[in-house]
C-alpha atoms as a PDB file:
ATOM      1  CA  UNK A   1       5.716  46.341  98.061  1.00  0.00           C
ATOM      2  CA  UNK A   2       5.129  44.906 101.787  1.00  0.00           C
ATOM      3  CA  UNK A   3       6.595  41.913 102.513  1.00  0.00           C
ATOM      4  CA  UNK A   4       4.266  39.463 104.318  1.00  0.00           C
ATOM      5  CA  UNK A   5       5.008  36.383 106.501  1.00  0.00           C
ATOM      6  CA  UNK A   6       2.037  34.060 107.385  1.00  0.00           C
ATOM      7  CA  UNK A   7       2.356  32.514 110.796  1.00  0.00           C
ATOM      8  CA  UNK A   8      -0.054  29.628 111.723  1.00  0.00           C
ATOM      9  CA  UNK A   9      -0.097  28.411 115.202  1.00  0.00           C
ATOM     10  CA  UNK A  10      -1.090  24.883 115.154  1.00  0.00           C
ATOM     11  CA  UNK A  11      -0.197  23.211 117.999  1.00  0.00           C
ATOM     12  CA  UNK A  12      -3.866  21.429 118.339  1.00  0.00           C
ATOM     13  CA  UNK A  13      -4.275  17.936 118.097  1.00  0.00           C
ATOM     14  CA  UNK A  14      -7.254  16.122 116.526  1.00  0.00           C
ATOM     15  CA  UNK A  15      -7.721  14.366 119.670  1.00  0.00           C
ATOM     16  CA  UNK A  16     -11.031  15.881 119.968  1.00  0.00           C
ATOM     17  CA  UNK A  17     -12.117  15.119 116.745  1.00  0.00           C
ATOM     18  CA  UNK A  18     -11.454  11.435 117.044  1.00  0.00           C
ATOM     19  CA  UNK A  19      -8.484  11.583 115.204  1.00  0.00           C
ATOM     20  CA  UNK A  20      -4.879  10.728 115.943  1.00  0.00           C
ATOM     21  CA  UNK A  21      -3.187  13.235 113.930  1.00  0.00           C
ATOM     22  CA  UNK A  22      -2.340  17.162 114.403  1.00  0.00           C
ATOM     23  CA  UNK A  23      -5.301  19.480 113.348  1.00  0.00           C
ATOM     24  CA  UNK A  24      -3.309  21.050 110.749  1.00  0.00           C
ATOM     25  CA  UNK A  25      -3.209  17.374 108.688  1.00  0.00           C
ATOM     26  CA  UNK A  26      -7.086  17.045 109.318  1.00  0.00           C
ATOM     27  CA  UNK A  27      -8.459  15.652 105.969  1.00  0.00           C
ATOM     28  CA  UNK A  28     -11.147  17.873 104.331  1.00  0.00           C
ATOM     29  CA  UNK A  29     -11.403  15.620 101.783  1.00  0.00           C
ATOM     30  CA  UNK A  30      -9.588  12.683  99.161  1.00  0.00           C
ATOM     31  CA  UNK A  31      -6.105  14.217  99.315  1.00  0.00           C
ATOM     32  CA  UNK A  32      -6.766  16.972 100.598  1.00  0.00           C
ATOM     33  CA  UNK A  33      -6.136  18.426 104.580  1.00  0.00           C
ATOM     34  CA  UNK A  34      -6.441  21.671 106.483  1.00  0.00           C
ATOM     35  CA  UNK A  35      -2.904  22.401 105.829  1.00  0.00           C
ATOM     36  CA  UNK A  36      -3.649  22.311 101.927  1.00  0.00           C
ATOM     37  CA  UNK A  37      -6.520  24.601 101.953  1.00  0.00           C
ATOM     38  CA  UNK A  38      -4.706  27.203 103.863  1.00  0.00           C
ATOM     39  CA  UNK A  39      -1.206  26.642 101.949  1.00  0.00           C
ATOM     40  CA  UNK A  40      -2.901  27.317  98.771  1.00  0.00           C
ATOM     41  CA  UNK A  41      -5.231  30.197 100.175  1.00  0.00           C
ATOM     42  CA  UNK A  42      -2.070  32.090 101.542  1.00  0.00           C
ATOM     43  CA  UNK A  43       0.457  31.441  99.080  1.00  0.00           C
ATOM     44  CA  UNK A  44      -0.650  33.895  96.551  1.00  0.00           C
ATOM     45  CA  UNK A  45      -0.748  36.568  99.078  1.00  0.00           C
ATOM     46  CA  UNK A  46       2.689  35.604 101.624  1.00  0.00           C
ATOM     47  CA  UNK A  47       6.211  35.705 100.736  1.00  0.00           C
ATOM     48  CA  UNK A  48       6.798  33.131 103.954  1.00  0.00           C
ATOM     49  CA  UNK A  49       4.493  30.751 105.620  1.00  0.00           C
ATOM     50  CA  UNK A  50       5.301  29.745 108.838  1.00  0.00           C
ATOM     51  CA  UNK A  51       3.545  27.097 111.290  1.00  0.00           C
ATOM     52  CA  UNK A  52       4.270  26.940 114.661  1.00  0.00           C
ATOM     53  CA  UNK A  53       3.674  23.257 116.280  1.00  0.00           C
ATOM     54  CA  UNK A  54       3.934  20.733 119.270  1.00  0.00           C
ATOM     55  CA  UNK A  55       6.709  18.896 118.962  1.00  0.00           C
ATOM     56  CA  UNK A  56       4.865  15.914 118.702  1.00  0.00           C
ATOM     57  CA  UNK A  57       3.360  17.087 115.472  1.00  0.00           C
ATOM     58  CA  UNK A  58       6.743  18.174 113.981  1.00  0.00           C
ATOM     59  CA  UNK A  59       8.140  14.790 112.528  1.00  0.00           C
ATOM     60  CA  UNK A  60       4.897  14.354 110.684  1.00  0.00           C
ATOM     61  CA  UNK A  61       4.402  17.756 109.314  1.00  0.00           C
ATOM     62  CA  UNK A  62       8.066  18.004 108.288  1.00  0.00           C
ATOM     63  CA  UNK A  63       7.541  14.614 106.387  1.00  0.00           C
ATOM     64  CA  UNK A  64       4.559  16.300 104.751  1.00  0.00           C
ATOM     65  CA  UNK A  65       6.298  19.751 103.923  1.00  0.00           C
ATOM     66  CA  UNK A  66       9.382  17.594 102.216  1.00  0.00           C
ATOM     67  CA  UNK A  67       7.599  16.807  98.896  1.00  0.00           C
ATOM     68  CA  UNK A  68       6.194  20.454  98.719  1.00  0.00           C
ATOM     69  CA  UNK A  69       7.341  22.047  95.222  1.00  0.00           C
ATOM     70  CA  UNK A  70       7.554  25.386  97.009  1.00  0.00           C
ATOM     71  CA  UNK A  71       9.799  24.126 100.058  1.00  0.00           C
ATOM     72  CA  UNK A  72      12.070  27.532 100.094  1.00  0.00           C
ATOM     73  CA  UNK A  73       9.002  29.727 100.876  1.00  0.00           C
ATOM     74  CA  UNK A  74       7.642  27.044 104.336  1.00  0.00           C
ATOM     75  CA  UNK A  75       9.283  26.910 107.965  1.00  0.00           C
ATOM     76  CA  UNK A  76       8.149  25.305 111.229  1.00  0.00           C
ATOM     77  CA  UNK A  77       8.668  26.043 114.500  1.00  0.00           C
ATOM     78  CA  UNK A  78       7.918  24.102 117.536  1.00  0.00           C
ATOM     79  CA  UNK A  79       6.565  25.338 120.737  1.00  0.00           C
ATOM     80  CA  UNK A  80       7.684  23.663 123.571  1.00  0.00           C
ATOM     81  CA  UNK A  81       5.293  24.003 126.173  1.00  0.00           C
ATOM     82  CA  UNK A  82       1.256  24.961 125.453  1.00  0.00           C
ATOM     83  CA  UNK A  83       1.097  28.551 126.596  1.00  0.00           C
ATOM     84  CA  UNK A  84      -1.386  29.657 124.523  1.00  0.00           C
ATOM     85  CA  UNK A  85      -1.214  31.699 121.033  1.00  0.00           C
ATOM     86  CA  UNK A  86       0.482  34.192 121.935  1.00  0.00           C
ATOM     87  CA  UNK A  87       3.399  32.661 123.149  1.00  0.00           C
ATOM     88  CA  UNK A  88       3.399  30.980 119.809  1.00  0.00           C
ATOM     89  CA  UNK A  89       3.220  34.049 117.403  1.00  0.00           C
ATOM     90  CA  UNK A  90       5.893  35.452 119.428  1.00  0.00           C
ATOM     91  CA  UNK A  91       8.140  32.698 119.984  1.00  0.00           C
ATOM     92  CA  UNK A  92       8.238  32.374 116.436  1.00  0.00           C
ATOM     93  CA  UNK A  93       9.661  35.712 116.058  1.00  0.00           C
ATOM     94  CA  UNK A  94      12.944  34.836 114.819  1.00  0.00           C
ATOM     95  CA  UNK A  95      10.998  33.941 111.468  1.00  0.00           C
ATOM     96  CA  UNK A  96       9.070  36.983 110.853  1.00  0.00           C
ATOM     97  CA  UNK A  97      11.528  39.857 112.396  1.00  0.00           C
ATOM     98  CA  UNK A  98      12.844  41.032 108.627  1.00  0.00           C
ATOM     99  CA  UNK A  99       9.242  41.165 107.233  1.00  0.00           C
ATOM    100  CA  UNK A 100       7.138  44.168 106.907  1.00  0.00           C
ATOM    101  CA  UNK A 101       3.511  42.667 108.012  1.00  0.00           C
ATOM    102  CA  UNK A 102       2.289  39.311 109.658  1.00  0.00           C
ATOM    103  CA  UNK A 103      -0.550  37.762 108.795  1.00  0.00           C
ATOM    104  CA  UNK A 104      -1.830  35.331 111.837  1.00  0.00           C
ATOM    105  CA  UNK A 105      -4.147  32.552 110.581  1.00  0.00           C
ATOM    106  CA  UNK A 106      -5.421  29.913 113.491  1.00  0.00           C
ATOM    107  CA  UNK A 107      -4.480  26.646 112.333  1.00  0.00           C
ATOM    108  CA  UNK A 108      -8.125  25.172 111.760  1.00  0.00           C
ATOM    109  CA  UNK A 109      -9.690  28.045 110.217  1.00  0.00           C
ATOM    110  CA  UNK A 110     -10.174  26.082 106.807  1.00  0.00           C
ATOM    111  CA  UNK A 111     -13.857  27.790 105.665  1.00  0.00           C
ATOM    112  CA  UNK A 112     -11.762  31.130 105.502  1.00  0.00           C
ATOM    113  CA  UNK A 113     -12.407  32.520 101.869  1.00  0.00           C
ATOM    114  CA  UNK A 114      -9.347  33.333  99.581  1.00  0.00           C
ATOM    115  CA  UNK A 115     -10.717  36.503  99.135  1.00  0.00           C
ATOM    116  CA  UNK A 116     -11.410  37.184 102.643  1.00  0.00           C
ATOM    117  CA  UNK A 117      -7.342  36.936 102.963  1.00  0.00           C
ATOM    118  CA  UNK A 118      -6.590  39.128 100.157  1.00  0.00           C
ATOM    119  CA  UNK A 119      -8.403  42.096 101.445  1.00  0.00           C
ATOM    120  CA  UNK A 120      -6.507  41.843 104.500  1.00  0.00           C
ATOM    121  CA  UNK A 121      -2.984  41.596 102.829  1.00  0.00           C
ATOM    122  CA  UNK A 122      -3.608  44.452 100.158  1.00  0.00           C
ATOM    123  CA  UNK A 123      -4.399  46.423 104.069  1.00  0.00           C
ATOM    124  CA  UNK A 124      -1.560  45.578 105.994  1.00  0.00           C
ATOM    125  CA  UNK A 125       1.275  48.030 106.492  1.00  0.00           C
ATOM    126  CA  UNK A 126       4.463  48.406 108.042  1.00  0.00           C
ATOM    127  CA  UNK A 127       3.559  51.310 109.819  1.00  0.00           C
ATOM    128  CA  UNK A 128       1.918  50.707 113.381  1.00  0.00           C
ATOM    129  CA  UNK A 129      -1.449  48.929 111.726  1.00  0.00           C
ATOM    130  CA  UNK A 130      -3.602  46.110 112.292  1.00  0.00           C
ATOM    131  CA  UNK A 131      -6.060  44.606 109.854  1.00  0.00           C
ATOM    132  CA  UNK A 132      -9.141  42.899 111.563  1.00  0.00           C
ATOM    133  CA  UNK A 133     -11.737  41.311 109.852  1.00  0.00           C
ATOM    134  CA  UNK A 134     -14.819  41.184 111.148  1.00  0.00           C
ATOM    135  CA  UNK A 135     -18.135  39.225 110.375  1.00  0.00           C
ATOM    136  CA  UNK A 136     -21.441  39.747 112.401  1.00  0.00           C
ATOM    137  CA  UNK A 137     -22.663  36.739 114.327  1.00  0.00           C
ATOM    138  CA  UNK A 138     -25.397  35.500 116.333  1.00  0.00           C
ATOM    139  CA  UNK A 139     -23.878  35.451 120.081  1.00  0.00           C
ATOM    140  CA  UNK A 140     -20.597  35.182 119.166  1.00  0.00           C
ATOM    141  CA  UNK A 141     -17.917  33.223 121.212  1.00  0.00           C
ATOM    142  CA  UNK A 142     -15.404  35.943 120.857  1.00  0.00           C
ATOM    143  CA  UNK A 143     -17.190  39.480 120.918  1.00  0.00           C
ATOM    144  CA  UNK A 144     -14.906  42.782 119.553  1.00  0.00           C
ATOM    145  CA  UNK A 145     -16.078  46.378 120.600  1.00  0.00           C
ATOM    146  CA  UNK A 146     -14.932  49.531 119.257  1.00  0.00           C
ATOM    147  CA  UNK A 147     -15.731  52.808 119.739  1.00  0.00           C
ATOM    148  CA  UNK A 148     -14.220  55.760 117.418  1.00  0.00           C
ATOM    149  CA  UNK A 149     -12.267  53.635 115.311  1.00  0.00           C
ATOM    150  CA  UNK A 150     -10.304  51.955 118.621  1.00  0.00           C
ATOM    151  CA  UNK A 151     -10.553  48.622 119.789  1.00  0.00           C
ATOM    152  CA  UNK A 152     -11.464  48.897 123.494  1.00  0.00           C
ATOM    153  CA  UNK A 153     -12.145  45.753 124.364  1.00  0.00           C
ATOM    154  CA  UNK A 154     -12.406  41.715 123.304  1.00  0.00           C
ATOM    155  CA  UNK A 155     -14.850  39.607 125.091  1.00  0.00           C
ATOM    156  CA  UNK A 156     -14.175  36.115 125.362  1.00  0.00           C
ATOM    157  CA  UNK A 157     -16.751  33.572 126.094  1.00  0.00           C
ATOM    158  CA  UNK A 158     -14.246  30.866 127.361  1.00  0.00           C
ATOM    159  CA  UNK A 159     -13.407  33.528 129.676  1.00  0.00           C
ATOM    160  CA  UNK A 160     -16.313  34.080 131.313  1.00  0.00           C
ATOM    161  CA  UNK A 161     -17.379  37.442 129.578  1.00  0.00           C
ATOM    162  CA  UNK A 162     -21.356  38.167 128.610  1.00  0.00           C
ATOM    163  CA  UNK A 163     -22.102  38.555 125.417  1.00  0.00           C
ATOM    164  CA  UNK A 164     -24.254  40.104 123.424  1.00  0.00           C
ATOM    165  CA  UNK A 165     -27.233  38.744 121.482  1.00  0.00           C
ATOM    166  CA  UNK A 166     -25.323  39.893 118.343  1.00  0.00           C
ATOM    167  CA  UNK A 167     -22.192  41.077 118.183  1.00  0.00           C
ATOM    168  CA  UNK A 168     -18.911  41.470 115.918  1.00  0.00           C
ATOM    169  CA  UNK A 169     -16.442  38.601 115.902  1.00  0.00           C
ATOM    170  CA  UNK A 170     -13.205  37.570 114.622  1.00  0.00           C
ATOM    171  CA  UNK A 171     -12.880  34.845 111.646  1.00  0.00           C
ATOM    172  CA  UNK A 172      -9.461  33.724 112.888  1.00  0.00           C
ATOM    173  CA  UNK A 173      -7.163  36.233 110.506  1.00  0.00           C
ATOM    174  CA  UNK A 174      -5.092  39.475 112.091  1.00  0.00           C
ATOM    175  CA  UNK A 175      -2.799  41.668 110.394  1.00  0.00           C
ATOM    176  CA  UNK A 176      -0.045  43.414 112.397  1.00  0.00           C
ATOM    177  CA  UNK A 177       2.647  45.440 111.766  1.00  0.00           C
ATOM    178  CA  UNK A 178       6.153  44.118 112.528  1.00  0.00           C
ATOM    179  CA  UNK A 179       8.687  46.843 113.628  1.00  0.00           C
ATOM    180  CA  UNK A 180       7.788  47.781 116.990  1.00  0.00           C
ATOM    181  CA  UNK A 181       5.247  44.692 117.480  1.00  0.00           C
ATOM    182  CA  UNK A 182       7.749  42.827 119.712  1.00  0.00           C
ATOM    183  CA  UNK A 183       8.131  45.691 122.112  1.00  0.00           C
ATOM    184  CA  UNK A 184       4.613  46.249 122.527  1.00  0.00           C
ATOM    185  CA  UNK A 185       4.086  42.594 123.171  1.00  0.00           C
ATOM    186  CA  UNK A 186       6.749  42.742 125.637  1.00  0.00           C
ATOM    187  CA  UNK A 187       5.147  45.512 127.398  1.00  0.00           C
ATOM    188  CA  UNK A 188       1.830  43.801 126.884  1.00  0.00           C
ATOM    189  CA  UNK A 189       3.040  40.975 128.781  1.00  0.00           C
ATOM    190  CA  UNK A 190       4.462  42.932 131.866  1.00  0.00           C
ATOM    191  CA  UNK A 191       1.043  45.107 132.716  1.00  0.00           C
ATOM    192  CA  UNK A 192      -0.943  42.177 131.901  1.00  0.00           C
ATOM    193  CA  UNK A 193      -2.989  39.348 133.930  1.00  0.00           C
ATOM    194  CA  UNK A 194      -3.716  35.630 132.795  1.00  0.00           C
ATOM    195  CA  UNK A 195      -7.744  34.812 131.742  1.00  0.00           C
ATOM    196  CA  UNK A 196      -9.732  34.077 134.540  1.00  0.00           C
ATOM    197  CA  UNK A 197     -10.976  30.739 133.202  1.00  0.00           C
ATOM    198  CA  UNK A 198      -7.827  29.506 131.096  1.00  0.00           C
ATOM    199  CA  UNK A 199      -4.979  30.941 133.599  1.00  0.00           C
ATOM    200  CA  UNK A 200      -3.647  31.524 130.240  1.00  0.00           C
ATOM    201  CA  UNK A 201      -1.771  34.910 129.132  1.00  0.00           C
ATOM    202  CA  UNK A 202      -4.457  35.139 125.722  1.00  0.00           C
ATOM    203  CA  UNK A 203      -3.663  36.855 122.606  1.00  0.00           C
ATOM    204  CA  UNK A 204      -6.898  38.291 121.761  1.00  0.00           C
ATOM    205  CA  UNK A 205      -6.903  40.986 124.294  1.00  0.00           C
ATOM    206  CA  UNK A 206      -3.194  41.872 123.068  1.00  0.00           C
ATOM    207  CA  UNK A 207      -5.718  43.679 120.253  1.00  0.00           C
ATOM    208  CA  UNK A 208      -6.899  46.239 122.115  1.00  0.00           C
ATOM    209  CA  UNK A 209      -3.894  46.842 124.076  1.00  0.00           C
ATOM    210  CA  UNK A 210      -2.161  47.506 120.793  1.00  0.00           C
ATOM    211  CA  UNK A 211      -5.148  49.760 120.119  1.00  0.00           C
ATOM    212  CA  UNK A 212      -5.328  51.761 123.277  1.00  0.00           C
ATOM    213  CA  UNK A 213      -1.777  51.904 124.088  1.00  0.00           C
ATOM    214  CA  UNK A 214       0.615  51.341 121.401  1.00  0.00           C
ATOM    215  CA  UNK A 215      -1.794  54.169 119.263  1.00  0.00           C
ATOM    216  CA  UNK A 216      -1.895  51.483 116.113  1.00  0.00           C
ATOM    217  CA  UNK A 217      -3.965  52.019 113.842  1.00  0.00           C
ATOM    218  CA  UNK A 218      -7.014  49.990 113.231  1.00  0.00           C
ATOM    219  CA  UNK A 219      -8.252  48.786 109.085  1.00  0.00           C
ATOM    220  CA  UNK A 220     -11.609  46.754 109.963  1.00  0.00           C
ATOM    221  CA  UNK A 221     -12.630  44.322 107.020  1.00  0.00           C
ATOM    222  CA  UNK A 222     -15.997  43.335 107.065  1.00  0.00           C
ATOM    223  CA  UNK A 223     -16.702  39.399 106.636  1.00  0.00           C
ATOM    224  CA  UNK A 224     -20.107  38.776 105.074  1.00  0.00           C
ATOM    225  CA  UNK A 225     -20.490  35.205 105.615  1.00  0.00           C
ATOM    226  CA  UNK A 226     -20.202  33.741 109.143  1.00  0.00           C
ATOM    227  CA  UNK A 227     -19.720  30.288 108.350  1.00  0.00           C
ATOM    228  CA  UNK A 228     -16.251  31.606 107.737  1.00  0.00           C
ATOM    229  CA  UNK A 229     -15.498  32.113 111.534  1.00  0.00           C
ATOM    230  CA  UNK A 230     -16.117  28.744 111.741  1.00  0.00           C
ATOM    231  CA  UNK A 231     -12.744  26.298 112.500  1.00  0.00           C
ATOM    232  CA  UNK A 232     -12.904  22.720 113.061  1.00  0.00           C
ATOM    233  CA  UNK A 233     -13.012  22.049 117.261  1.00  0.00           C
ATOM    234  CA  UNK A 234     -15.428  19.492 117.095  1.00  0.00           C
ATOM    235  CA  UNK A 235     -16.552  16.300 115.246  1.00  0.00           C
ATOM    236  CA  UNK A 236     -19.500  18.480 113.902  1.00  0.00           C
ATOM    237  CA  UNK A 237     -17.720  21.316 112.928  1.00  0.00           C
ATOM    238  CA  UNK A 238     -15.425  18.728 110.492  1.00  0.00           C
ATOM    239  CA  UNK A 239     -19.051  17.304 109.472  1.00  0.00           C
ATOM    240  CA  UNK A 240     -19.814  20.889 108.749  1.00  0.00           C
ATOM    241  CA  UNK A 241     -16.967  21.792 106.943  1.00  0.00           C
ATOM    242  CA  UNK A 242     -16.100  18.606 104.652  1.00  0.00           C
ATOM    243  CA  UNK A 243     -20.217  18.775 103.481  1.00  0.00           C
ATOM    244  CA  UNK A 244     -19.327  22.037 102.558  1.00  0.00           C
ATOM    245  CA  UNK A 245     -15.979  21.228 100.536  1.00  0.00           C
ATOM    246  CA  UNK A 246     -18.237  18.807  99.157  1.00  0.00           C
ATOM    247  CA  UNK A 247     -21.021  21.146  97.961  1.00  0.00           C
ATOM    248  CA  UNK A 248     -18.274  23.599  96.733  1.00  0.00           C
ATOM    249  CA  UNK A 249     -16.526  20.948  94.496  1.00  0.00           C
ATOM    250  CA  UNK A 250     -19.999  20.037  93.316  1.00  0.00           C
ATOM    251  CA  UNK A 251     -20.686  23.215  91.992  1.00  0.00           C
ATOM    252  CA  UNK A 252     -17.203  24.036  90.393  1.00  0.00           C
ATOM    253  CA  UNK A 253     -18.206  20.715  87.977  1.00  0.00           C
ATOM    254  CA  UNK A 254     -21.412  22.534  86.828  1.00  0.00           C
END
């Protein structure tokens, strides 16, 4: 049986969205957040679920996570200073060290399907594996290209890259392996550069490097529906989303 920790870098505010809150306490709808829909999409599937914050968020989510019934099985983290995911997954790694798999989830990808996340799980290994789902998209903002089974390269919009008219991207989830991950991101982060745009050591292209040069091997899972790629970094993109709770709760009274 493979144990599985979730870890959820939130950090992100909802200052963009016109709200003064952290992105993970977004509401979706009536009593319910973007912390809810991924705490009861990831429970069934994650021994531990972890979120990694800015400290500014921290009093508020803990204040949140203290009337959860399943407190034992929920830890936070805070991350000092914004250096991007990465630093987050792996700062956190005190939390997920004794666990077989992670299972990285951005912290606003609420139109991610339950399903969708337990494909991934019943993939992930503890032997030197990634799980990547996949989705096709109409010029995506994050582009993945593999050739032979190995992920040579991410392109990254936000970074400057081209991309293609359509393309493969990511719908926020990754699967890793944990014994050995820390090394290789260690490693990682000696040969590597910072984004040309974001002067920001990225996660994404830690992917391929894993790929190429740690040898892990790579379980796609294809994503048939790109709406869930889609997280909430605009105002439109929570219009988008909480019409779509709406038509979902709709149907589930029919």
């Amino acid at each position: 049986m493979i144990k599985i920790c979730a870890v959820i870098p939130a950090a992100g505010r909802g200052s963009r969205l016109g709200l003064d809150c952290p992105k993970i306490l977004v509401p979706i709808e009536k009593n319910l957040t973007v912390w809810d829909v991924l705490r009861n999409s990831m429970s069934p599937v994650c021994e531990r679920i972890h979120v990694v914050l800015a400290p500014s968020a921290m009093a508020q989510f803990e204040a949140v996570l203290s009337s959860e019934t399943d407190r034992a099985k929920l830890s936070v983290s805070e991350q000092t200073t914004p250096r991007g995911m990465g630093d987050a997954i792996f700062g956190a790694e005190p939390y997920w060290n004794a666990f077989d798999s992670i299972l990285i989830v951005w912290g606003d990808q609420v139109n991610l399907s339950a399903s969708t996340l337990k494909m991934v799980a019943a993939q992930c290994s503890a032997n030197k594996t990634m799980v990547l789902p996949l989705v096709e998209c109409q010029t995506p903002y994050v582009q993945y290209d593999l050739v032979d089974g190995v992920l040579t390269h991410v392109r990254q919009s936000r970074e400057g890259d081209a991309m293609d008219p359509v393309g493969f991207s990511d719908v926020g989830v990754f699967a890793l392996s944990v014994p050995g991950l820390l090394e290789c991101w260690k490693q990682f982060v000696e040969e590597s550069v910072v984004g040309a745009q974001t002067n920001e050591l990225n996660f994404l292209p830690f992917l391929p490097f894993l790929s190429q040069h740690c040898k892990w091997n790579l379980r796609t899972v294809i994503v048939s529906d790109p709406v869930e790629a889609l997280g909430i970094n605009t105002p439109e993109d929570l219009q988008i989303t909480r019409e779509r709770f709406a038509r979902l709760k709709q149907r589930s009274k029919h």
